[in-house]
Protein backbone atom coordinates (compact mmCIF):
# COMPACT_ATOMS: atom_id res chain seq x y z
CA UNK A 1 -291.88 10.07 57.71
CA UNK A 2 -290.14 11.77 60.97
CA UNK A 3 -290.00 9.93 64.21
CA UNK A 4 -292.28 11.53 66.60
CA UNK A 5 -290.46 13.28 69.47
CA UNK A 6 -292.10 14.40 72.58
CA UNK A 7 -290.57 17.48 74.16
CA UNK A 8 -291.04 17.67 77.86
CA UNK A 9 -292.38 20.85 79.49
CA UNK A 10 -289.27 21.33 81.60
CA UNK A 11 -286.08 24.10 81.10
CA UNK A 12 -282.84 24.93 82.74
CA UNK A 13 -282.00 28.15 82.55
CA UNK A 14 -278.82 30.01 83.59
CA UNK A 15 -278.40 31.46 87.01
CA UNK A 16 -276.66 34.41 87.97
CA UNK A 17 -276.38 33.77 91.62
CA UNK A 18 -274.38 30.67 91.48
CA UNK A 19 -271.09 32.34 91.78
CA UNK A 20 -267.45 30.83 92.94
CA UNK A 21 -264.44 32.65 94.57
CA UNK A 22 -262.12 32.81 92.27
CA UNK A 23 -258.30 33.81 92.34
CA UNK A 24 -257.60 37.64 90.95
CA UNK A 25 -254.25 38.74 90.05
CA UNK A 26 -253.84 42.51 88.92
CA UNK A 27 -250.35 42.60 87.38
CA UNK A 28 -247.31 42.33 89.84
CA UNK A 29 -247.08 45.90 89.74
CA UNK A 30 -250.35 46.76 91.30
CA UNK A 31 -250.44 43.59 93.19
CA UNK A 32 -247.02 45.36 95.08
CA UNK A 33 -249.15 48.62 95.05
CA UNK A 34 -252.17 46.84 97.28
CA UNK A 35 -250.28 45.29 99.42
CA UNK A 36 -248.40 48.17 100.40
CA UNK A 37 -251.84 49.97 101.10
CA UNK A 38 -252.87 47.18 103.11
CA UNK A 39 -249.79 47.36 105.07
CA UNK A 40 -249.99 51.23 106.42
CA UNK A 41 -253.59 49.85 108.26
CA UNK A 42 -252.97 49.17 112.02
CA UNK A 43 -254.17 45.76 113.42
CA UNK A 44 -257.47 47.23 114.53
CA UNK A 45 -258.52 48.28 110.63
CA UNK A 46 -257.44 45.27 109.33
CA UNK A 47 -259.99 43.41 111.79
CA UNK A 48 -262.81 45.35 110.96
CA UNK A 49 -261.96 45.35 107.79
CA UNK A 50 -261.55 41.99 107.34
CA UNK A 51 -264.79 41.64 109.02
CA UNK A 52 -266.84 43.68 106.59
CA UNK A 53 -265.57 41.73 103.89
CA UNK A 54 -266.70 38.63 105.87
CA UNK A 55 -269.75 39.76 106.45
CA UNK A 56 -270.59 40.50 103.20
CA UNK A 57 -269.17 37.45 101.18
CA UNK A 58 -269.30 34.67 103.87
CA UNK A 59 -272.77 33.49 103.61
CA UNK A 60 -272.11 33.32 99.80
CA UNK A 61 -269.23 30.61 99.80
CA UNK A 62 -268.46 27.56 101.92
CA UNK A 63 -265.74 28.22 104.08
CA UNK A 64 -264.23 31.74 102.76
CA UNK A 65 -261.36 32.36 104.94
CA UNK A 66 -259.74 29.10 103.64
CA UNK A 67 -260.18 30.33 100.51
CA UNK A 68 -258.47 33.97 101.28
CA UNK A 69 -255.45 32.39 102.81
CA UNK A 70 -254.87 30.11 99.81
CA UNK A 71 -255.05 33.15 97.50
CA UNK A 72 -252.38 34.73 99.73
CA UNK A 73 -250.46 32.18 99.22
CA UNK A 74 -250.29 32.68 96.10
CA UNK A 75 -248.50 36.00 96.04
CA UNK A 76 -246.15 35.09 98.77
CA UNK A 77 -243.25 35.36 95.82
CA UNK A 78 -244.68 39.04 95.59
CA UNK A 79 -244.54 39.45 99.30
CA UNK A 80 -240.92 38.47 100.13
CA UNK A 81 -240.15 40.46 96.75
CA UNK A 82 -240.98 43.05 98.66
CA UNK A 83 -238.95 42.48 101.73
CA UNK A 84 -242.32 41.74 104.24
CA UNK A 85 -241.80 39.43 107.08
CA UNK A 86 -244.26 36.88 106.46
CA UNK A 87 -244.14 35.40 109.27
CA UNK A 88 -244.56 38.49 111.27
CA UNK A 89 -247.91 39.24 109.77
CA UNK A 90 -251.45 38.12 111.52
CA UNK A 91 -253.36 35.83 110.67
CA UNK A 92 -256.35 38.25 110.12
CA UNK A 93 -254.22 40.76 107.53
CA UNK A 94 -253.03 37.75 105.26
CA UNK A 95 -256.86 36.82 105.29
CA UNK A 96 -257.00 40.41 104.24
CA UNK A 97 -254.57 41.01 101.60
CA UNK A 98 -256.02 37.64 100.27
CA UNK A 99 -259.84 38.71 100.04
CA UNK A 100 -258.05 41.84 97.42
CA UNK A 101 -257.02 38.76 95.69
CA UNK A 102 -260.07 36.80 95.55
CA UNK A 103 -263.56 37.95 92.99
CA UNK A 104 -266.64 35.86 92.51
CA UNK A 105 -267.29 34.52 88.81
CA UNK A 106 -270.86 33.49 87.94
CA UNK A 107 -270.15 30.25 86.08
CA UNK A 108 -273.78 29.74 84.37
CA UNK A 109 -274.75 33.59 84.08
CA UNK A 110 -274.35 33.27 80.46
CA UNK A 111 -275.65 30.00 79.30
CA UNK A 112 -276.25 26.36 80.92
CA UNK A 113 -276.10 23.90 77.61
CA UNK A 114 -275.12 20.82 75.53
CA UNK A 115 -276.62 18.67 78.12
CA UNK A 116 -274.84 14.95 78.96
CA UNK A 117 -277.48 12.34 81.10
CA UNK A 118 -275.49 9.68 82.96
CA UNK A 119 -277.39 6.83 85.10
CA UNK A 120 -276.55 7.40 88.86
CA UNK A 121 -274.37 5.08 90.76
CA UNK A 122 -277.08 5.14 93.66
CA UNK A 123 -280.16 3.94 92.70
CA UNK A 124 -281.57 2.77 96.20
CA UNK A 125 -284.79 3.56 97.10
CA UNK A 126 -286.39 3.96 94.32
CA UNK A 127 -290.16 2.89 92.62
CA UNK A 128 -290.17 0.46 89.65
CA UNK A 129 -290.16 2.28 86.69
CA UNK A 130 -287.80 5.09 88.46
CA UNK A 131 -284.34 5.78 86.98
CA UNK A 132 -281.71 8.24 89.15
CA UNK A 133 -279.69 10.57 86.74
CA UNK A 134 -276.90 13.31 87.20
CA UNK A 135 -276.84 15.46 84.10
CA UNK A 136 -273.77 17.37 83.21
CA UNK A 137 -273.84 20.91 81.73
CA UNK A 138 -271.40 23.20 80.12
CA UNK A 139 -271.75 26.25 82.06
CA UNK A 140 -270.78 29.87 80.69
CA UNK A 141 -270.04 32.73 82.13
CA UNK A 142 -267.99 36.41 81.45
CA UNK A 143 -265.40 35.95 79.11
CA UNK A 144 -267.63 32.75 77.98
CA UNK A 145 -264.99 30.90 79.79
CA UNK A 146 -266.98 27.59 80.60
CA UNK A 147 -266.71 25.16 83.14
CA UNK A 148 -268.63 21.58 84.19
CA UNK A 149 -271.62 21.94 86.48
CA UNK A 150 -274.22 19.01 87.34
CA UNK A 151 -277.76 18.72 88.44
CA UNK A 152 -279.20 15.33 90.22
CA UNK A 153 -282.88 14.27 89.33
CA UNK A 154 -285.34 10.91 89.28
CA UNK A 155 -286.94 10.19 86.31
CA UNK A 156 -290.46 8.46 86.52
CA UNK A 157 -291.88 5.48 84.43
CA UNK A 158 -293.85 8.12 82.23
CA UNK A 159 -290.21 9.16 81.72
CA UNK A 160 -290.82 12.94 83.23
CA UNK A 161 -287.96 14.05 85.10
CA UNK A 162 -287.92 15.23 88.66
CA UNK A 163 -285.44 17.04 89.27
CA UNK A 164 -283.52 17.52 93.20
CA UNK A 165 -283.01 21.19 94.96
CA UNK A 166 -280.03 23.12 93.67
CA UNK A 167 -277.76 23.62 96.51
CA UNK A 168 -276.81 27.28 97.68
CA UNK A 169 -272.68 27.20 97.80
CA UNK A 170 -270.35 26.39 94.89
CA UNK A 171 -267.40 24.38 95.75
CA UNK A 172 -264.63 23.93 93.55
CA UNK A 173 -262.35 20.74 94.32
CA UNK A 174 -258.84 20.56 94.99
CA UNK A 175 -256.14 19.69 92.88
CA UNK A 176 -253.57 17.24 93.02
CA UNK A 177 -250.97 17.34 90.16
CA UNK A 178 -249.56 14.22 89.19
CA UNK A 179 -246.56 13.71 90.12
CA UNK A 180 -244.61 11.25 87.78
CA UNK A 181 -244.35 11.45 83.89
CA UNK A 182 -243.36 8.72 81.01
CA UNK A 183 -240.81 10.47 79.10
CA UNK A 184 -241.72 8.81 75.58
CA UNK A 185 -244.95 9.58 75.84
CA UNK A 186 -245.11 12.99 77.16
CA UNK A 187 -242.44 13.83 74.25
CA UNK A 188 -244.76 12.33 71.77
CA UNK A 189 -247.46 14.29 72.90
CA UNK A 190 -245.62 17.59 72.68
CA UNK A 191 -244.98 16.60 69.02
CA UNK A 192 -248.52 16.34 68.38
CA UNK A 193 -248.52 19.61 69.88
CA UNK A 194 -246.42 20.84 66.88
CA UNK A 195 -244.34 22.32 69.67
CA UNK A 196 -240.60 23.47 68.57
CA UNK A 197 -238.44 20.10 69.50
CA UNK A 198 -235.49 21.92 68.87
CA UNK A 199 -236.03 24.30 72.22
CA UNK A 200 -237.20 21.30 74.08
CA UNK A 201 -234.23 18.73 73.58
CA UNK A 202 -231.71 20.27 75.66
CA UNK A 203 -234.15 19.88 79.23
CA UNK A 204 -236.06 16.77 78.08
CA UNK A 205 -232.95 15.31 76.93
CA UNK A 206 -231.25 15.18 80.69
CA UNK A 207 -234.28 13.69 82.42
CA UNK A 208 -234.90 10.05 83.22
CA UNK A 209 -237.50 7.93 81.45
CA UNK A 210 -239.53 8.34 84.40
CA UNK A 211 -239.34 11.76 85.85
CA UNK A 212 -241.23 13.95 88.03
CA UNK A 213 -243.31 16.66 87.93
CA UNK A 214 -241.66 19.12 90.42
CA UNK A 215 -238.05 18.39 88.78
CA UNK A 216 -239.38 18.98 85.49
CA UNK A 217 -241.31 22.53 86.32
CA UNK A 218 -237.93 23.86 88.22
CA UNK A 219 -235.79 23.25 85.15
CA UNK A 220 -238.46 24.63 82.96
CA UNK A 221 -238.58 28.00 85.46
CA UNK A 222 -235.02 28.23 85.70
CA UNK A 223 -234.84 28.17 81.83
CA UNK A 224 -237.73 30.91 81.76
CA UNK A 225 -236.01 33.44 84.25
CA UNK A 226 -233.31 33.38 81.75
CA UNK A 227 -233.28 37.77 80.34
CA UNK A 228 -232.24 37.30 77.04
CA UNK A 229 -234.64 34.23 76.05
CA UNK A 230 -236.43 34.43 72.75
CA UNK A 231 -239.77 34.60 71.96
CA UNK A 232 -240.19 31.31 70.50
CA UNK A 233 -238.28 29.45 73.17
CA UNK A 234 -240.14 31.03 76.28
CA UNK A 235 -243.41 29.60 74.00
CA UNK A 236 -241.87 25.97 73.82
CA UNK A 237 -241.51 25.46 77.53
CA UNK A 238 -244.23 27.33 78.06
CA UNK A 239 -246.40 24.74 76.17
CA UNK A 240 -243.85 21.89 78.37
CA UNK A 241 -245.17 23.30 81.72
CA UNK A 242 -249.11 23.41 79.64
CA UNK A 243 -248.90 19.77 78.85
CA UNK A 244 -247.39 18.59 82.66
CA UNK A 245 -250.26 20.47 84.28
CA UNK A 246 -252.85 18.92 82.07
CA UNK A 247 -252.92 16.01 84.20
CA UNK A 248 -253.98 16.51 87.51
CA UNK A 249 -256.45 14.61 89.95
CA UNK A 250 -260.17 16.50 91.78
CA UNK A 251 -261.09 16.17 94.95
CA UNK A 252 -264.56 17.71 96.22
CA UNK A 253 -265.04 17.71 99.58
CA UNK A 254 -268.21 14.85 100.89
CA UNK A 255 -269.98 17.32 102.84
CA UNK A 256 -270.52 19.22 99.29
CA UNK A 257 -274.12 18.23 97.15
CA UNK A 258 -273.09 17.39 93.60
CA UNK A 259 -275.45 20.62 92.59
CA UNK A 260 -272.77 22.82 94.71
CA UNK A 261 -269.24 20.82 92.64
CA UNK A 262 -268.24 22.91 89.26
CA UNK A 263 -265.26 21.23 87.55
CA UNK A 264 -263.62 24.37 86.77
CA UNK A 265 -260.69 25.36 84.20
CA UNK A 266 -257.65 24.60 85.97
CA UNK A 267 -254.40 24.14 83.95
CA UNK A 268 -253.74 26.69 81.27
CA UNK A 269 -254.72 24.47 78.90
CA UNK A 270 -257.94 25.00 79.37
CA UNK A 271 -257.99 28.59 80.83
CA UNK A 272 -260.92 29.76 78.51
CA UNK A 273 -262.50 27.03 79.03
CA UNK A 274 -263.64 23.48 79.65
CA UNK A 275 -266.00 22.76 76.34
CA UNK A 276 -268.85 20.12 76.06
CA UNK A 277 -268.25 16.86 78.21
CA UNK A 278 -269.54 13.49 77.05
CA UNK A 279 -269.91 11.76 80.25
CA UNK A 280 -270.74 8.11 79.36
CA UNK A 281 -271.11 5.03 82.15
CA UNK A 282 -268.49 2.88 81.26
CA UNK A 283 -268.22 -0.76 81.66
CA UNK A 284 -265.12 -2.97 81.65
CA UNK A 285 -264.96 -6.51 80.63
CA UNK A 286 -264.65 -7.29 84.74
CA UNK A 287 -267.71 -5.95 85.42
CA UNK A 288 -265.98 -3.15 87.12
CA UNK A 289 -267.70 0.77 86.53
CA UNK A 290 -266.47 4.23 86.49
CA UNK A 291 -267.99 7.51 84.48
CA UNK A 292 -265.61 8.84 82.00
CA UNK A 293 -266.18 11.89 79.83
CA UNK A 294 -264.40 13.49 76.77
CA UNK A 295 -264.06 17.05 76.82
CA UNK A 296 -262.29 19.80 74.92
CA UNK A 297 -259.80 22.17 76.54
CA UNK A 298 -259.27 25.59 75.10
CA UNK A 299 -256.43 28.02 76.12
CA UNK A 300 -257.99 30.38 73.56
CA UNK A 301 -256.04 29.82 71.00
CA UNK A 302 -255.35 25.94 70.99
CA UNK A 303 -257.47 23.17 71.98
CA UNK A 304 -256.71 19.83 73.94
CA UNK A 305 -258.55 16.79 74.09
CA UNK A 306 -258.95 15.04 77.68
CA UNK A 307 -260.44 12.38 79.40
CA UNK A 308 -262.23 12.68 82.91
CA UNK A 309 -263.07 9.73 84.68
CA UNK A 310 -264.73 9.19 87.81
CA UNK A 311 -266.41 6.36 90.50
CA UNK A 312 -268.00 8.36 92.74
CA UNK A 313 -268.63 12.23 91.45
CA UNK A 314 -266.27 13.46 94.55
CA UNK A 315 -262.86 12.40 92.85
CA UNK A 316 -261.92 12.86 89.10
CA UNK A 317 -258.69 12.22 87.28
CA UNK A 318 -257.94 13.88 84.51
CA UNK A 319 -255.70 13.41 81.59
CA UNK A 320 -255.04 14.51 78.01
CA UNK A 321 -255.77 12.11 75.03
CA UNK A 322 -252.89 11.41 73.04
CA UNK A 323 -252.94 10.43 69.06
CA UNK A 324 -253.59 11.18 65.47
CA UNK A 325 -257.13 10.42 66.34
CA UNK A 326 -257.41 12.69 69.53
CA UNK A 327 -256.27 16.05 67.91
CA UNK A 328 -259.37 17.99 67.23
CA UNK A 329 -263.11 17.80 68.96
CA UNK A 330 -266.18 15.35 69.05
CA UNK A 331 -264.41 12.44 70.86
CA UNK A 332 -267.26 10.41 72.73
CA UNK A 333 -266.37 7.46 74.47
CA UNK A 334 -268.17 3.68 73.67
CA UNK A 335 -270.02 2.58 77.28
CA UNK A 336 -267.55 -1.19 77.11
CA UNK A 337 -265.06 -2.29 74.75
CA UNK A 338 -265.29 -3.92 71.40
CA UNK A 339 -263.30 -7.52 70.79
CA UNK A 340 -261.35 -6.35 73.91
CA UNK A 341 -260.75 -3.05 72.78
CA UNK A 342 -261.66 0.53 74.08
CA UNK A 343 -263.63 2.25 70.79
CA UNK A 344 -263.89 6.18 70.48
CA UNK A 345 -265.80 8.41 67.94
CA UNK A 346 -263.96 11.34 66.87
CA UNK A 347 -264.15 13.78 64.12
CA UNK A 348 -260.70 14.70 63.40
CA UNK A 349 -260.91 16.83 60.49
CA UNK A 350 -263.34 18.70 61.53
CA UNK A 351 -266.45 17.58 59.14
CA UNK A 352 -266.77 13.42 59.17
CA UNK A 353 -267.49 10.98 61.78
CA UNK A 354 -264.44 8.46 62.41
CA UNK A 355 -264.24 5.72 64.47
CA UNK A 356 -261.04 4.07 66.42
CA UNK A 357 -259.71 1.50 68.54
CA UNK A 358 -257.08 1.19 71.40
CA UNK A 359 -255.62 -0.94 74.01
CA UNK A 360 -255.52 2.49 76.43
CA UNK A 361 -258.23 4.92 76.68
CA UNK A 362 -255.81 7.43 76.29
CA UNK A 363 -253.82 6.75 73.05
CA UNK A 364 -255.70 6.82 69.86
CA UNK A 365 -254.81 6.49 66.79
CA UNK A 366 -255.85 5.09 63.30
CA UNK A 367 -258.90 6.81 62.82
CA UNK A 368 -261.41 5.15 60.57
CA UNK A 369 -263.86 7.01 58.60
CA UNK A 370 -267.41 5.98 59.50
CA UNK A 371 -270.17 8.67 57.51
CA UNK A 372 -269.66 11.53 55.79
CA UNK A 373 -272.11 14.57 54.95
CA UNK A 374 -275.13 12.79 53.12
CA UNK A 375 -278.26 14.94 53.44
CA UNK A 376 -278.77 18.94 53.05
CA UNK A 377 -279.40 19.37 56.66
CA UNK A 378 -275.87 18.05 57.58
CA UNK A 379 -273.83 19.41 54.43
CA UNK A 380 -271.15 21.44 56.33
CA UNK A 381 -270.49 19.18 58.61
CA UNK A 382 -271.77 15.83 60.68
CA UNK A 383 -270.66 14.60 64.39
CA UNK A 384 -271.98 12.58 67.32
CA UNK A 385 -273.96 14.24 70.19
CA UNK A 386 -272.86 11.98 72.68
CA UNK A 387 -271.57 8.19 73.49
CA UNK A 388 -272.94 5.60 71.36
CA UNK A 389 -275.94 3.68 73.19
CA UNK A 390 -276.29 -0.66 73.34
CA UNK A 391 -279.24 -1.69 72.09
CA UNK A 392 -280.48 -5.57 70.93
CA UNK A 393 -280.13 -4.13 67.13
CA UNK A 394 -276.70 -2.19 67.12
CA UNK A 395 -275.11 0.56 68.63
CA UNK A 396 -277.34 3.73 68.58
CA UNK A 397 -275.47 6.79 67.21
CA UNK A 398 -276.79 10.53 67.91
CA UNK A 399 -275.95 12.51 65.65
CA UNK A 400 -275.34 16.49 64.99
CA UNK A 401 -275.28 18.01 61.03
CA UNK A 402 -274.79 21.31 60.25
CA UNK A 403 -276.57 23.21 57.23
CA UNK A 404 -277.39 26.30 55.56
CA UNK A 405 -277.08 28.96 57.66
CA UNK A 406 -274.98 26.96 60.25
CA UNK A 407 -278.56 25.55 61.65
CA UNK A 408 -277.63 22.45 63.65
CA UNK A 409 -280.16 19.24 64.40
CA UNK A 410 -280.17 16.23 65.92
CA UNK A 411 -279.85 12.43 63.95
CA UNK A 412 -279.43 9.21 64.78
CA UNK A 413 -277.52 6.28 62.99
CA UNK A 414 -277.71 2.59 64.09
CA UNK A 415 -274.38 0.57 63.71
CA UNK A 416 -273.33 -3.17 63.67
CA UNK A 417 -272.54 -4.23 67.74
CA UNK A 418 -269.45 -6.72 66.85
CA UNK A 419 -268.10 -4.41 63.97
CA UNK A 420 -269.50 -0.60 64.67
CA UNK A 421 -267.93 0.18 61.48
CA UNK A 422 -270.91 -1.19 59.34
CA UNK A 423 -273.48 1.13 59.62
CA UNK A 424 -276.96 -0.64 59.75
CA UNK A 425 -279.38 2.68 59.21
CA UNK A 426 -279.29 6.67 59.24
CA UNK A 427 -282.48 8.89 59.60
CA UNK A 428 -282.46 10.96 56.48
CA UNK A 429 -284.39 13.48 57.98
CA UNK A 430 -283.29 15.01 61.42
CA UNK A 431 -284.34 13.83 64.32
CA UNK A 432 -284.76 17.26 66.30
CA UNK A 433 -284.70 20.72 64.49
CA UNK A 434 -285.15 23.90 65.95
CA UNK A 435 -288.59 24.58 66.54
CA UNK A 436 -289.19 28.54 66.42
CA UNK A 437 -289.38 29.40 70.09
CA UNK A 438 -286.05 27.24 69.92
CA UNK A 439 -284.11 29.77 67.66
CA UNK A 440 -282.80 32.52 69.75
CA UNK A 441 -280.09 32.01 71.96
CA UNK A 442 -276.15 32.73 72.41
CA UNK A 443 -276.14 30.91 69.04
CA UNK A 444 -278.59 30.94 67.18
CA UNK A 445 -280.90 27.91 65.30
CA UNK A 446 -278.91 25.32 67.45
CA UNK A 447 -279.98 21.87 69.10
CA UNK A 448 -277.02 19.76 70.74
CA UNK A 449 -276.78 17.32 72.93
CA UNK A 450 -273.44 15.88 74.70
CA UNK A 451 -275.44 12.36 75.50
CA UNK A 452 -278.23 10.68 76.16
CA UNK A 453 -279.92 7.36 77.90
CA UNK A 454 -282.25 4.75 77.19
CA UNK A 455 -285.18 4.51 79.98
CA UNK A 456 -288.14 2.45 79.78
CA UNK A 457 -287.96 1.44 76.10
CA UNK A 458 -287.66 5.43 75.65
CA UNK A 459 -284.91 7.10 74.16
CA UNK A 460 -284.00 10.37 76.85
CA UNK A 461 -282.71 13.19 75.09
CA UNK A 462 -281.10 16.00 76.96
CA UNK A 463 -280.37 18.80 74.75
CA UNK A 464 -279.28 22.40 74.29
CA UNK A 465 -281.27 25.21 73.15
CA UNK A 466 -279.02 27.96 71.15
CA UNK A 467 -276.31 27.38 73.18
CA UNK A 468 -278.41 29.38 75.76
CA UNK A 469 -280.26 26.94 77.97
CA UNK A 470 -281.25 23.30 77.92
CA UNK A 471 -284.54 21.00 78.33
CA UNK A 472 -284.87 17.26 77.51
CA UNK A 473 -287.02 14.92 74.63
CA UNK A 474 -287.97 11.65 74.81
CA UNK A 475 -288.36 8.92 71.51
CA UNK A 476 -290.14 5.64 71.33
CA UNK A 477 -287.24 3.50 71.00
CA UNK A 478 -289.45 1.04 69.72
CA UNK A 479 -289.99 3.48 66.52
CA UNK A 480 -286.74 4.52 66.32
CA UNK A 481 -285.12 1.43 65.84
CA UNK A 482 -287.80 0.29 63.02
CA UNK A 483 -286.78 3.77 61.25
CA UNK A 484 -283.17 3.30 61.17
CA UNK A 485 -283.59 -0.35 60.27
CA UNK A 486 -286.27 0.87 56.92
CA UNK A 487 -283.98 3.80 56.30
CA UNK A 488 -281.93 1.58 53.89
């Protein structure tokens, strides 16, 4: 017998108006070309052409002639290529020359899915029975690069979900790269990287055990200017210069609602893409909190796992995982540690759930298998759908399988809470399957979820709809738990 699920009248769809300025390059060639056009204008054109372009785009972004001068700045090697006094030039024309180098990207005009429900850290003012959320989404747009955007809402004590006004202006944060590096372990990670050691030695080899970011990236550049480089050399400190800007800090400005922040691709490493955050509310054994989320970066043609965490949804820090364990997708995060350890689900080869410990939540290795494929509806493959959940009886596992026809839905598993390697019970029929208004989409005969929450003795379900939009379900956690604990 299935566990009754209720699904709750409520959708998010994607949006093609919620679009962000984003930073256009055309080649260096016809970069030189525009700017020479933009050049032959006299001081009055520029101005009122300039203002057109303000006109137009202003009300559409927070703050747009920031924006155009930092885009500018970005060609400035092009400019003094070209033998322009930079300093000479108004304010107004490098505000111009960067609007040519500036286009808006709709972030969610292709899809808004796998859905990730984190408790707020405010949750002031509120009615008993009330619960304050920020859901994460994986937002897609052209190109089906995706990126992180997040919605706000209150959830009643009937469990339906109210959710806040969508601000009007997308702001994307700025970035801070870090700035010092651990020599051991940034060389182990580029050997989990399978990159080439042998065209790496000779620059690692001469910095200090502790070295820093800019020193590293001029070395690499120098190296990279060099004419008669090969192929698979210019590749190797390519990926160096990947890995060094994988770690970086976000900063969103305060006067920004959390509706208006998109954690966009930043670092080549994820240039296609920032892929299905787990955001989990994590609690250490002081007491202290922070959100931290696994995610996938994808360069489009490599992938690299990362952690995000986060105290107040205006900073982030970012950082790859590092590990045997962290080298394919599916990490998710436990909410505390286990016998003083941090825990971690992964699914490392690509078609079993493992679990693993560490002393950092960045290094993991040791994987240890925890359930394979059992039932038809999870055949090709099995993985979590989110951070494990505490409850009285064990740790609550939701879980994704994959069958015939690559048709993907929802279980749940129930594990020990001292050793989460002893699995208590496992739903032998899914949880949530595609109902038929569910099957179209991006993708087809899909239901995911990137996390959940327990609420008033309810289990809340955010979830994706065919990789196309999203809505939320809500379980008796009461029933639940009795069905995992019969399903032996």
């Amino acid at each position: 017998m299935r566990v009754p699920v209720i699904r709750k009248n409520i959708l998010f769809s994607p949006d093609s108006k919620r679009v962000v300025a984003r930073y256009f390059m055309n080649g260096d060639e016809r970069t030189q070309q525009m700017v020479a056009r933009i050049m032959t204008l006299n001081e009055k054109q520029v101005v009122d052409t300039l203002e057109h372009t303000l006109r137009e785009f202003a009300r559409r972004h927070r703050n747009i002639s920031s924006i155009f001068l930092k885009h500018f700045g970005k060609i400035r090697g092009i400019i003094d290529g070209m033998h322009i006094d930079h300093d000479a030039m108004s304010l107004d024309r490098k505000m111009l020359i960067g609007s040519y180098c500036t286009m808006e990207y709709a972030i969610e005009s292709a899809a808004i899915f796998n859905p990730s429900i984190v408790e707020d850290f405010d949750q002031s003012d509120l009615q008993i029975g009330e619960k304050r959320v920020i859901i994460s989404f994986r937002a897609t747009g052209e190109g089906h690069i995706s990126s992180i955007v997040f919605r706000r809402g209150i959830l009643d004590k009937d469990n339906n979900l109210q959710v806040m006004k969508i601000g009007h202006n997308i702001d994307k944060a700025e970035i801070v790269h870090k700035t010092l590096y651990n020599k051991e372990r940034f060389l182990t990670k580029l050997s989990e990287m399978h990159t080439h050691d042998k065209y790496t030695t000779q620059i690692m080899q001469d910095l200090p055990d502790e070295f820093e970011y800019a020193v590293l990236k001029s070395i690499v550049n120098t190296a990279l200017t060099d004419p008669s480089i090969r192929q698979e050399r210019r590749t190797a400190l390519e990926e160096v210069i990947w890995l060094a800007d994988s770690f970086y800090d976000l900063q969103f400005k305060h006067d920004s609602d959390i509706t208006e922040r998109v954690i966009f691709p930043i670092s080549d490493s994820e240039s296609k893409g920032i892929e299905d955050a787990r955001f989990v509310r994590f609690v250490d054994d002081d007491k202290s909190e922070k959100v931290m989320a696994t995610y996938t970066a994808y360069n489009g043609h490599a992938i690299l796992p990362k952690l995000i965490s986060t105290e107040d949804f205006y900073s982030f820090r970012v950082m790859p995982l590092h590990g045997v364990g962290a080298q394919n997708k599916n990490l998710a995060l436990f909410p505390r540690k286990i016998n003083g350890k941090y825990a971690m689900l992964s699914r490392i080869d690509g078609v079993n759930n493992y679990i693993m410990y560490s002393d950092r939540a960045t290094q993991w290795n040791k994987p240890i298998l925890l359930q394979e494929p059992r039932y038809t509806w999870e055949f090709t493959q099995i993985g979590n759908c989110g951070s494990p959940l505490w409850t009285e009886e064990g740790w609550l596992v939701i879980t994704h399988g994959v069958g015939a026809m690559r048709r993907y839905c929802i279980g749940a598993s129930l594990f020990d809470l001292d050793d989460p390697s002893k699995e208590i019970g496992r739903l032998k029929e899914p949880l949530l399957s595609p109902l038929e208004d569910e099957r179209e989409g991006y993708v087809p005969n899909v239901v995911y979820s990137c996390g959940a929450i327990i609420h008033n003795n309810s289990l809340i379900l955010p979830y994706a709809v065919s990789d196309y939009s999203s809505t939320y379900a809500i379980v008796d956690m009461v029933e639940l738990i009795s069905a995992l604990k019969n399903s032996k």
